[in-house]
Protein backbone atom coordinates (compact mmCIF):
# COMPACT_ATOMS: atom_id res chain seq x y z
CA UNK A 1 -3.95 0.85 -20.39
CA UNK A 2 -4.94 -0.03 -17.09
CA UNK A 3 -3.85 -4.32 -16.57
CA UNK A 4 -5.47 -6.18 -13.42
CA UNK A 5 -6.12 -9.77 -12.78
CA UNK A 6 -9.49 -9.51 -11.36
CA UNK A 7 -11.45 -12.74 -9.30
CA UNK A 8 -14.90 -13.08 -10.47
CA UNK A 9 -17.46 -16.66 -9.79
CA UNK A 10 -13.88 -18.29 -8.22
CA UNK A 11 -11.76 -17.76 -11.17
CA UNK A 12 -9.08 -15.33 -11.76
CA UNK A 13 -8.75 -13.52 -15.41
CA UNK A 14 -6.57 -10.78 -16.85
CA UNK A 15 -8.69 -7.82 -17.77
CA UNK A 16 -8.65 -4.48 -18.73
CA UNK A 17 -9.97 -1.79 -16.15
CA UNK A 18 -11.76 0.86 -18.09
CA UNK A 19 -12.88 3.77 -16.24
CA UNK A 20 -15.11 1.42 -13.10
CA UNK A 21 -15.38 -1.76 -15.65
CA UNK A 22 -13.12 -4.44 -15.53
CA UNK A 23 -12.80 -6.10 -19.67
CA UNK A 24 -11.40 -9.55 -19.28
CA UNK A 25 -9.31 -10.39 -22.04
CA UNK A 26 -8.32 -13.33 -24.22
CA UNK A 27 -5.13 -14.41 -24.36
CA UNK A 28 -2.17 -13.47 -21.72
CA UNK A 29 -1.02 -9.50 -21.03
CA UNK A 30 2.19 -11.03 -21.69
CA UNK A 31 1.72 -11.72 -25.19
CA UNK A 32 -0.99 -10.98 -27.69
CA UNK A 33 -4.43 -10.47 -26.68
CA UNK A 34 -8.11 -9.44 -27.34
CA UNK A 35 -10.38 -8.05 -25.67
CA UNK A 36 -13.84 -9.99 -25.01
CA UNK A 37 -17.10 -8.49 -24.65
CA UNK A 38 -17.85 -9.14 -21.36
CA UNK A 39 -17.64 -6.10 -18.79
CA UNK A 40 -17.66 -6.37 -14.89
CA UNK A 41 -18.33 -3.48 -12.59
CA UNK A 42 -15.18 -3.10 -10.49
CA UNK A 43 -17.47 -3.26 -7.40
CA UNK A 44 -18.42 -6.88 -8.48
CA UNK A 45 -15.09 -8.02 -8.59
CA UNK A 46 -11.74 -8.63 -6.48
CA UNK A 47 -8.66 -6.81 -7.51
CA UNK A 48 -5.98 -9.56 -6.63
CA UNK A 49 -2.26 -8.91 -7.31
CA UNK A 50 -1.59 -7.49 -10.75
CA UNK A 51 0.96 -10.15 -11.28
CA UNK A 52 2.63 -13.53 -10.14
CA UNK A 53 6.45 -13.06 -10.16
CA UNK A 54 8.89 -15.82 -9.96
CA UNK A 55 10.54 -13.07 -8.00
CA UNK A 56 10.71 -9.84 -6.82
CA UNK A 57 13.79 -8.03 -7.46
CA UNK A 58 14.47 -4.87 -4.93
CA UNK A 59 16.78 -1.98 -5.11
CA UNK A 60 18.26 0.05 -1.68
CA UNK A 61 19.27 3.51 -1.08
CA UNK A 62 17.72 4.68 -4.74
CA UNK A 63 16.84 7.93 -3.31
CA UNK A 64 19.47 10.22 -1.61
CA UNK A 65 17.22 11.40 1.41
CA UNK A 66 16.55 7.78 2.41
CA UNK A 67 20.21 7.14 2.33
CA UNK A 68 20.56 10.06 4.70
CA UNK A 69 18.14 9.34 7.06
CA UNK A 70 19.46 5.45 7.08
CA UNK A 71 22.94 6.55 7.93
CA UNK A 72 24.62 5.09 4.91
CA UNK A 73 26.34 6.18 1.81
CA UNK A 74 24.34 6.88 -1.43
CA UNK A 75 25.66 3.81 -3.09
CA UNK A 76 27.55 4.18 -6.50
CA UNK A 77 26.02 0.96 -8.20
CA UNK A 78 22.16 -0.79 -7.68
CA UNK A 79 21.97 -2.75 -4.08
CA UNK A 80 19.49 -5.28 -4.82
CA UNK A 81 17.92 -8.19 -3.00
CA UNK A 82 14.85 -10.09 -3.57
CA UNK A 83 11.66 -10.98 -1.85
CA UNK A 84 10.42 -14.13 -2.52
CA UNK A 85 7.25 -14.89 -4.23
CA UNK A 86 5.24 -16.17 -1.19
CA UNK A 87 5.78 -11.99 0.15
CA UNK A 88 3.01 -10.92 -2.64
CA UNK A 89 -0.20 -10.04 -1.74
CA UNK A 90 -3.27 -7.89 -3.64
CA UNK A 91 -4.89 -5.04 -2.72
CA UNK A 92 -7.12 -5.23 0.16
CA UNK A 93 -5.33 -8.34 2.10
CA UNK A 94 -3.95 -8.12 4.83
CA UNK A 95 -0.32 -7.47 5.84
CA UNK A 96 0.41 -10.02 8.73
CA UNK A 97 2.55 -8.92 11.62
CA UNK A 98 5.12 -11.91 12.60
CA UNK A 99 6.03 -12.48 16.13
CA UNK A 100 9.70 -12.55 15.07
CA UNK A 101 9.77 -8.90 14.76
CA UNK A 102 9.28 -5.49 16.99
CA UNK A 103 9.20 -3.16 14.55
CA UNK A 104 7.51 -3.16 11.06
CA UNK A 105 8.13 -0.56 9.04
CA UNK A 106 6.32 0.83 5.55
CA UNK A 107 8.17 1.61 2.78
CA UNK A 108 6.32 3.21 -0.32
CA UNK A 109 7.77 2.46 -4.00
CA UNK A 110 7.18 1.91 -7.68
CA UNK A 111 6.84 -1.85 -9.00
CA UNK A 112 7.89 -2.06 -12.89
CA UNK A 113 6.26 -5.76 -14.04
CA UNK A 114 8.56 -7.26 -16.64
CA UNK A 115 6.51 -8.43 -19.76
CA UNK A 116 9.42 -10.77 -21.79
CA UNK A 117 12.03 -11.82 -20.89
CA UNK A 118 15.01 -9.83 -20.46
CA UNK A 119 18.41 -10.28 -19.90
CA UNK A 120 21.73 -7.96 -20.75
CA UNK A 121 19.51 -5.50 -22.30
CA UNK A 122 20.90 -2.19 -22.62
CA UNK A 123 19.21 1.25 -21.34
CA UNK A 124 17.51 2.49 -24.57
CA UNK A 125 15.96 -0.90 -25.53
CA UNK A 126 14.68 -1.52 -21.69
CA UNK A 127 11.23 -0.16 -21.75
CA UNK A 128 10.24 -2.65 -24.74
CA UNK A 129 10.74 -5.12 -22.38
CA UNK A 130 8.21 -3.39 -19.60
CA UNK A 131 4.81 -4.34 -19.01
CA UNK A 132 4.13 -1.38 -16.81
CA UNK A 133 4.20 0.30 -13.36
CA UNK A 134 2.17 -0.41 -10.20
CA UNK A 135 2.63 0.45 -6.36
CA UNK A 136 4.49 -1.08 -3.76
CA UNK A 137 4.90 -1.91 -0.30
CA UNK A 138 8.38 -3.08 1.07
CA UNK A 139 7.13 -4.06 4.29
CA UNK A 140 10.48 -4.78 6.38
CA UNK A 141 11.31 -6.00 9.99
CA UNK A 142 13.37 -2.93 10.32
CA UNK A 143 14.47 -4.55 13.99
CA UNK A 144 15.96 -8.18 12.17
CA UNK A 145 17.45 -5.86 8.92
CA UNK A 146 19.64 -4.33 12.02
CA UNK A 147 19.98 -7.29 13.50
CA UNK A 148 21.11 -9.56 10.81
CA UNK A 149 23.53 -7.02 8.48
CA UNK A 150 21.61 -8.60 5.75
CA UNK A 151 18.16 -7.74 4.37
CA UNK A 152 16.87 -11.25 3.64
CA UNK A 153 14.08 -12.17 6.67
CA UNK A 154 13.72 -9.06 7.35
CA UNK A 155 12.12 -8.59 4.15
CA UNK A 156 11.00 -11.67 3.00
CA UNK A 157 7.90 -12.89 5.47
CA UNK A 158 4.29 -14.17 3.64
CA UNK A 159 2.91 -10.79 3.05
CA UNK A 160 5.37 -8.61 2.88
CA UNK A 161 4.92 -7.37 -0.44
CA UNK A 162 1.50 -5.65 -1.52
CA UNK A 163 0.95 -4.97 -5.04
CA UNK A 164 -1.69 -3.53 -7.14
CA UNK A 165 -4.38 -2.31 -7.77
CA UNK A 166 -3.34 -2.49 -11.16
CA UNK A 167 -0.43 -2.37 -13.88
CA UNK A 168 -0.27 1.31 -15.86
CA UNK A 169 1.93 1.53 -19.06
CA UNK A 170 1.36 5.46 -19.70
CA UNK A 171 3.14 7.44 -16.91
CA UNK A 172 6.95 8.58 -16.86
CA UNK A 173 8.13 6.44 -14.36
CA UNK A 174 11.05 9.00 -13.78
CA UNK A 175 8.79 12.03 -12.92
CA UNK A 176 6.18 10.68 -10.59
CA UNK A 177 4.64 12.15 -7.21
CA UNK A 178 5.02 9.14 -4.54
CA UNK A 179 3.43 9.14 -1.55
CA UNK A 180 2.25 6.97 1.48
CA UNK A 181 -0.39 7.26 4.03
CA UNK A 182 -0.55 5.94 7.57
CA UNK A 183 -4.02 5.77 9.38
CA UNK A 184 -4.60 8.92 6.58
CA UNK A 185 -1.91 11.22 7.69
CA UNK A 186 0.76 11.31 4.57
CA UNK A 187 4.00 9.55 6.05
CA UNK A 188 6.23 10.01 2.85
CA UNK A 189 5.95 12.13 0.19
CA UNK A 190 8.59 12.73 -3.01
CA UNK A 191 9.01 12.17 -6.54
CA UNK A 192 10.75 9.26 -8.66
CA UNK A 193 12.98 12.09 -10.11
CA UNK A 194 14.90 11.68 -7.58
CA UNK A 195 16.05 8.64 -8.54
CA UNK A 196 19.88 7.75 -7.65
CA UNK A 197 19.24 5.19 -10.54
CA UNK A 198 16.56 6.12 -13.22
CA UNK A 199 14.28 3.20 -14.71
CA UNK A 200 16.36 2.26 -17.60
CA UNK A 201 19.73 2.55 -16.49
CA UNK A 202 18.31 0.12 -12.96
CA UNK A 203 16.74 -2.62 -15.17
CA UNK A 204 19.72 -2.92 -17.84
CA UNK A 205 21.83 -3.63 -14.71
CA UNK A 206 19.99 -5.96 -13.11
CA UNK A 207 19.22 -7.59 -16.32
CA UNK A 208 22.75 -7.62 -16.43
CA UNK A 209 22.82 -9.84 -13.06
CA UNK A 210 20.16 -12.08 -13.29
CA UNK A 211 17.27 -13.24 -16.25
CA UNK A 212 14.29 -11.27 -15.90
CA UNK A 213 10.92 -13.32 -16.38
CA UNK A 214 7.37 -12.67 -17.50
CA UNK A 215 5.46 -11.40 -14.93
CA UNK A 216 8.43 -10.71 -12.20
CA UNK A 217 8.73 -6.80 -10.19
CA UNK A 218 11.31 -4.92 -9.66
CA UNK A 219 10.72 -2.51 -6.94
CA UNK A 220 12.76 0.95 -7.04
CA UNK A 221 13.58 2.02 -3.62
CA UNK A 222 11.91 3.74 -1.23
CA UNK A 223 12.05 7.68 -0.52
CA UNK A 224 12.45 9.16 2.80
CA UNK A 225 10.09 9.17 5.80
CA UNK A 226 10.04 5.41 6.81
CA UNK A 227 8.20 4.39 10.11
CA UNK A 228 6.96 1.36 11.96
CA UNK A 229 3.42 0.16 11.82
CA UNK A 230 1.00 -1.48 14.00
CA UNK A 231 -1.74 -3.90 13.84
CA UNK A 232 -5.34 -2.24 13.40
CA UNK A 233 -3.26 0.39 10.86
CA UNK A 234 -4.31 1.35 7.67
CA UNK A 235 -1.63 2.20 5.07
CA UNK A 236 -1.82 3.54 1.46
CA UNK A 237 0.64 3.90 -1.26
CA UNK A 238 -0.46 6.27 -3.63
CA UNK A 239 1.80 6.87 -6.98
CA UNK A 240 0.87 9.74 -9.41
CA UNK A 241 -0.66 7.96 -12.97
CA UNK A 242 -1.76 5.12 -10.70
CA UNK A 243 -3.63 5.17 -7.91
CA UNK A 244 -4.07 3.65 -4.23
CA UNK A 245 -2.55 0.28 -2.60
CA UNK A 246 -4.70 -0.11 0.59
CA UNK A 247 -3.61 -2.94 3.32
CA UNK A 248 -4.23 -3.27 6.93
CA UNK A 249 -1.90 -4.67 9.49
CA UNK A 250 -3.19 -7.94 11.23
């Protein structure tokens, strides 16, 4: 299934994207629900951010190229740091550029949305727990991550974390093609097999550190081939199973 929270006449409901129909249902994604009988062309609706996390917990270095071409060690446990909830934005908004920074820099990736919550759950029992997958930006102030030895306002401005379009519970999220585009010309381009950390063994640690709520992301790590951005640009993650995140810089 395909899970979006759609805004339609001011309000914003859960539905089900079918094909170019959105299905609002009854009921939460979270939980049990039903599908109603009311069906929305996609083009009559706005795709907002799949989901409203308390929190989004991030991972660094979880592919071995990136590591490379950052200079630093392929680590030998999850780095994690989180984004806070004011970062998330939808598809289609805009990604704002602060005056604080010089350089802003894309970074494609794979969301997982938590459905219950979870905490010290072990690998085999972790996908239970899993809503589904989406795309990702990390938008970072690559200049201020330098600058400060810690990844916290670098990564944390309003906007700073595009989500969507939607939530997808079908797709191996360890074998998926992962790619971004820049003005159209592909920028990164690699597969979530190359994990350092696959999906099950990441979430049972972090659920290990730290409750993970209804409705919260984890985002994966980026691959290789990050670069700066500039206002005007266009930028697309695409994820195999998925689909397109399109923002602009403003």
């Amino acid at each position: 299934m395909k899970f979006a929270r759609i805004l339609f006449q001011d309000k914003i409901l859960f539905a089900v994207v079918e094909g170019d129909k959105a299905r609002p249902i009854e009921g939460t994604v979270f939980d049990e629900f039903a599908l109603t009988d009311e069906v929305y062309p996609l083009s009559s609706v706005r795709l907002v951010a799949p989901s409203e996390p308390s929190k989004v917990v991030c991972v660094g270095l979880n592919y071995a190229e990136h590591a490379r071409e950052s200079n630093m060690p392929v680590p030998d446990e999850p780095i994690l740091f989180i984004k806070p909830s004011t970062s998330v934005i939808g598809p289609g908004e805009a990604i704002i550029y602060p005056e604080m920074t010089k350089r802003l820099d894309y970074e494609a990736e794979l969301g997982v949305v938590i459905r219950k919550e979870m905490k010290d759950v072990a690998p085999v029992k972790v996908r239970n727990y899993l809503l589904g997958y989406t795309c990702l930006n990390d938008v970072t102030g690559r200049d201020l991550q330098k600058k400060d030895g810690q990844w916290t306002r670098s990564k944390s401005f309003d906007t700073f974390c595009p989500i969507g379009p939607w939530v997808v519970d079908d797709i191996d999220p360890n074998n998926a093609e992962i790619e971004l585009y820049l003005n159209g010309q592909r920028r990164q381009a690699s597969n979530t097999k190359e994990f350092v950390f696959k999906i099950e063994d990441l979430l049972s640690f972090i659920s290990g550190v730290m409750t993970l709520l209804p409705g919260d992301v984890v985002a994966t790590g980026t691959p290789s081939g990050i670069g700066p951005m500039k206002k005007g640009d266009q930028v697309e993650v695409r994820i195999q199973g998925i689909g397109g995140l399109k923002n602009h810089v403003a």
